[in-house]
N, C-alpha and C. Protein backbone atom coordinates (compact mmCIF):
# COMPACT_ATOMS: atom_id res chain seq x y z
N UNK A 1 0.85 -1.18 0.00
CA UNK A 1 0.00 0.00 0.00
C UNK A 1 0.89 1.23 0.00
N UNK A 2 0.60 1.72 -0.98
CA UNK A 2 1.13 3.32 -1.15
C UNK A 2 1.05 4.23 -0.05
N UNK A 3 1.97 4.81 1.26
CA UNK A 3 2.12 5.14 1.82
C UNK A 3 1.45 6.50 1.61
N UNK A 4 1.59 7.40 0.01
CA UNK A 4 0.81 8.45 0.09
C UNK A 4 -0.67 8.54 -0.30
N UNK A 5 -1.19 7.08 -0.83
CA UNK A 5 -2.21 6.68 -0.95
C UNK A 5 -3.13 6.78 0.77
N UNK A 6 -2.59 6.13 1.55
CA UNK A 6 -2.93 5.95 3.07
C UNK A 6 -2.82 7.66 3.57
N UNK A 7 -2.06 8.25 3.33
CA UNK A 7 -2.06 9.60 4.20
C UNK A 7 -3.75 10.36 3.41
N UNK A 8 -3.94 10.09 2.20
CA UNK A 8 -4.99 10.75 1.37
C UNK A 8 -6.57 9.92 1.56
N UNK A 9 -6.57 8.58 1.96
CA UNK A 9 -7.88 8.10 2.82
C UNK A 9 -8.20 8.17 3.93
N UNK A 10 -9.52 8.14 3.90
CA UNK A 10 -10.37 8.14 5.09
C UNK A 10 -11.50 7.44 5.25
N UNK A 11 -11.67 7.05 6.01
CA UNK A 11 -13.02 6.37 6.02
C UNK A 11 -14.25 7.27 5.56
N UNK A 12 -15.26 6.44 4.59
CA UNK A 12 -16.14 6.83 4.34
C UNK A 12 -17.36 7.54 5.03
N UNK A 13 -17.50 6.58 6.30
CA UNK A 13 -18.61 7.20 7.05
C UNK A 13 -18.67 7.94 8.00
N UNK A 14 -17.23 7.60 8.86
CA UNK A 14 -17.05 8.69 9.76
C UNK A 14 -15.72 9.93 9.53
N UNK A 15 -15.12 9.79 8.37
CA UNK A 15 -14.07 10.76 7.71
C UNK A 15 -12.71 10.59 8.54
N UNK A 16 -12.58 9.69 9.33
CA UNK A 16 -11.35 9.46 10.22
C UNK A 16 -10.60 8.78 9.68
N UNK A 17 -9.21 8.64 9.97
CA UNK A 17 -8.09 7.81 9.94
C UNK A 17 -8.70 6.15 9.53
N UNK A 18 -7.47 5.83 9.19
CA UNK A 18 -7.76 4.39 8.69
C UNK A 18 -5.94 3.87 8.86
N UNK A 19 -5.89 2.77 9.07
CA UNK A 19 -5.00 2.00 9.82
C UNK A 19 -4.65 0.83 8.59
N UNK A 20 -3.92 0.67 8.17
CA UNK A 20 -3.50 -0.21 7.32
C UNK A 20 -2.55 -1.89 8.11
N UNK A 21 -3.80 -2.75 7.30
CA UNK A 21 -3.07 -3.99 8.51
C UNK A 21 -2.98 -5.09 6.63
N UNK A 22 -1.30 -4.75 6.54
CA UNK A 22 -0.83 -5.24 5.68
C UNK A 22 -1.50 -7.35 5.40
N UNK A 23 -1.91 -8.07 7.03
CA UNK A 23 -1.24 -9.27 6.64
C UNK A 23 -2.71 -9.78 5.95
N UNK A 24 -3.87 -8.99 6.58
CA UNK A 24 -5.60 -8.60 6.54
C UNK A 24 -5.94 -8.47 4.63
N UNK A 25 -4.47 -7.53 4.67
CA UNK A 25 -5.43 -6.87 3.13
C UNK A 25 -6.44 -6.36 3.05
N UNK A 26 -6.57 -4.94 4.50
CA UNK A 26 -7.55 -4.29 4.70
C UNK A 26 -7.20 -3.31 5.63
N UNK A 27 -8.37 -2.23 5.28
CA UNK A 27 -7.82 -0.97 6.13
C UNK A 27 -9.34 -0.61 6.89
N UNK A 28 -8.42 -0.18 8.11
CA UNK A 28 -9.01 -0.41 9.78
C UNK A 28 -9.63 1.13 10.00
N UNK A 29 -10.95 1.02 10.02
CA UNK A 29 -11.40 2.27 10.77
C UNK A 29 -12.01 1.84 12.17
N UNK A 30 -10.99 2.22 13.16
CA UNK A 30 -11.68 1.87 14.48
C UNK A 30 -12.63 3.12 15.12
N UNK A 31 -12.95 3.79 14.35
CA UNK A 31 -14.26 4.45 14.56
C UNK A 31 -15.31 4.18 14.18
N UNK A 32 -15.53 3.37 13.18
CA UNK A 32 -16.96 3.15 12.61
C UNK A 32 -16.53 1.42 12.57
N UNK A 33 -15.60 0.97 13.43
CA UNK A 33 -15.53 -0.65 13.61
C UNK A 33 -15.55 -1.74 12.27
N UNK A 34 -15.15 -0.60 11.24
CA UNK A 34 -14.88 -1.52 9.79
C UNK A 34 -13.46 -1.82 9.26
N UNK A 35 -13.75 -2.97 8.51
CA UNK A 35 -11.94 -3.12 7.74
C UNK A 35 -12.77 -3.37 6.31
N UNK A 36 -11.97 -2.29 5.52
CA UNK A 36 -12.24 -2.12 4.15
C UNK A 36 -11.36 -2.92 3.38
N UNK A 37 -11.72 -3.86 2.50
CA UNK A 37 -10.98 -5.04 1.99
C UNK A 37 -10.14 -4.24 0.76
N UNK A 38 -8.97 -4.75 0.79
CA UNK A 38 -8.02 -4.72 -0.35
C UNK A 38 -7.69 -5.46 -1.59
N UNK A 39 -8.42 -4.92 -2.71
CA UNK A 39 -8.84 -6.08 -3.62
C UNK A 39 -7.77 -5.69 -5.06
N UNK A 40 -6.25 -6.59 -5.43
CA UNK A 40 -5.75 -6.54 -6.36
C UNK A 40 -5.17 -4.93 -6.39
N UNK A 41 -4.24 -4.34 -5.12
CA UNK A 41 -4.04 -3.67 -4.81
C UNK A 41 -4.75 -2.15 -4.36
N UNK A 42 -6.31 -2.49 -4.51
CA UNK A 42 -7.19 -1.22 -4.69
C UNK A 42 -7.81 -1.21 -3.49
N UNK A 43 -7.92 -0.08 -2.65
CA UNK A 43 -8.53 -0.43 -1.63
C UNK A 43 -10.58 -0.48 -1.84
N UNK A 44 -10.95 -1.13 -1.59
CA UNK A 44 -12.87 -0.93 -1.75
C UNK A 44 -13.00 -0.13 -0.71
N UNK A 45 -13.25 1.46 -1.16
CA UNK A 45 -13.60 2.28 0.38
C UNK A 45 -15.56 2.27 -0.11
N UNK A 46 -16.16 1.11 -0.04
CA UNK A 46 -17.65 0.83 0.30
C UNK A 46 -18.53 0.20 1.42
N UNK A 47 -19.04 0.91 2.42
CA UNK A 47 -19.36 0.90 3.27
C UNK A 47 -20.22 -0.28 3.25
N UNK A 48 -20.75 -0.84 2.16
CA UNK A 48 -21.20 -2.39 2.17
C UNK A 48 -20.21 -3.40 1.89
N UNK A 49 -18.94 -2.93 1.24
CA UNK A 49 -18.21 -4.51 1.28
C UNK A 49 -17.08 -4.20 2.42
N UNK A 50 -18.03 -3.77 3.62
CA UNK A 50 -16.62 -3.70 4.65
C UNK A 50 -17.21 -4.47 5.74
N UNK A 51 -16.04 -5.08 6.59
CA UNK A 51 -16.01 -6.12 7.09
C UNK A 51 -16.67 -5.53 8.77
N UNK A 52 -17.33 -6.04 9.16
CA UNK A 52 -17.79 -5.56 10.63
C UNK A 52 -17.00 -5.84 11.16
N UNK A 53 -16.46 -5.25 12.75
CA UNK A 53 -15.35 -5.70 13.42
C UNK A 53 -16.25 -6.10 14.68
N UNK A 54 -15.36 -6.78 15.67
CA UNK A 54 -15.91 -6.74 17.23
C UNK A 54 -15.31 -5.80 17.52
N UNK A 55 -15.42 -5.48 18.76
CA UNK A 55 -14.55 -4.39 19.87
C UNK A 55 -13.51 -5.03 20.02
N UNK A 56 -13.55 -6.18 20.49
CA UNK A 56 -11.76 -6.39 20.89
C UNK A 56 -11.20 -6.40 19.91
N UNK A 57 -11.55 -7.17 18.25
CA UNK A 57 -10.96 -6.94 17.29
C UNK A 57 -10.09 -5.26 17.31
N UNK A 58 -11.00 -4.55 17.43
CA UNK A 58 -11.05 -3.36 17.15
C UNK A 58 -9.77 -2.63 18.24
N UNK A 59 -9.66 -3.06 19.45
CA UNK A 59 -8.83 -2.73 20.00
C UNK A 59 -7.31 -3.30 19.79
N UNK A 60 -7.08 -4.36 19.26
CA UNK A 60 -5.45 -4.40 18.92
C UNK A 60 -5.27 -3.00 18.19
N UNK A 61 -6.08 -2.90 17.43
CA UNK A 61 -5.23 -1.63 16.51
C UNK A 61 -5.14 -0.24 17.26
N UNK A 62 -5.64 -0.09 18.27
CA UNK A 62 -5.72 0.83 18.92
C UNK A 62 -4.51 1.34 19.90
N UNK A 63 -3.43 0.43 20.24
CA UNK A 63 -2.52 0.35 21.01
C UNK A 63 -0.92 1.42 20.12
């Protein structure tokens, strides 16, 4: 993932940061508890093909 690609997204629904978890192939909004799948290097920023998280999920990335 393009490092200046990541500084220029945001999550769709709540406009916050997003967390890139290389091993996932998906990027982490622990505000709106989604991981947006990484498909053939593109990220899908669509609020229906994103992955629901739990809370604890949600908290590793938080540390």
């Amino acid at each position: 993932m393009d490092k200046r690609l990541l500084d220029i997204l945001v999550c769709p629904v709540t406009k916050g940061p997003l967390i890139y978890d290389k091993k996932n192939a998906e990027l982490i909004s622990c505000s709106a508890r989604l991981a947006y799948p990484i498909r053939d290097d593109i990220p899908v920023m669509l609020e229906d093909e994103a992955r629901r998280m739990e809370s604890d999920e949600v908290e590793q990335y938080r540390a």
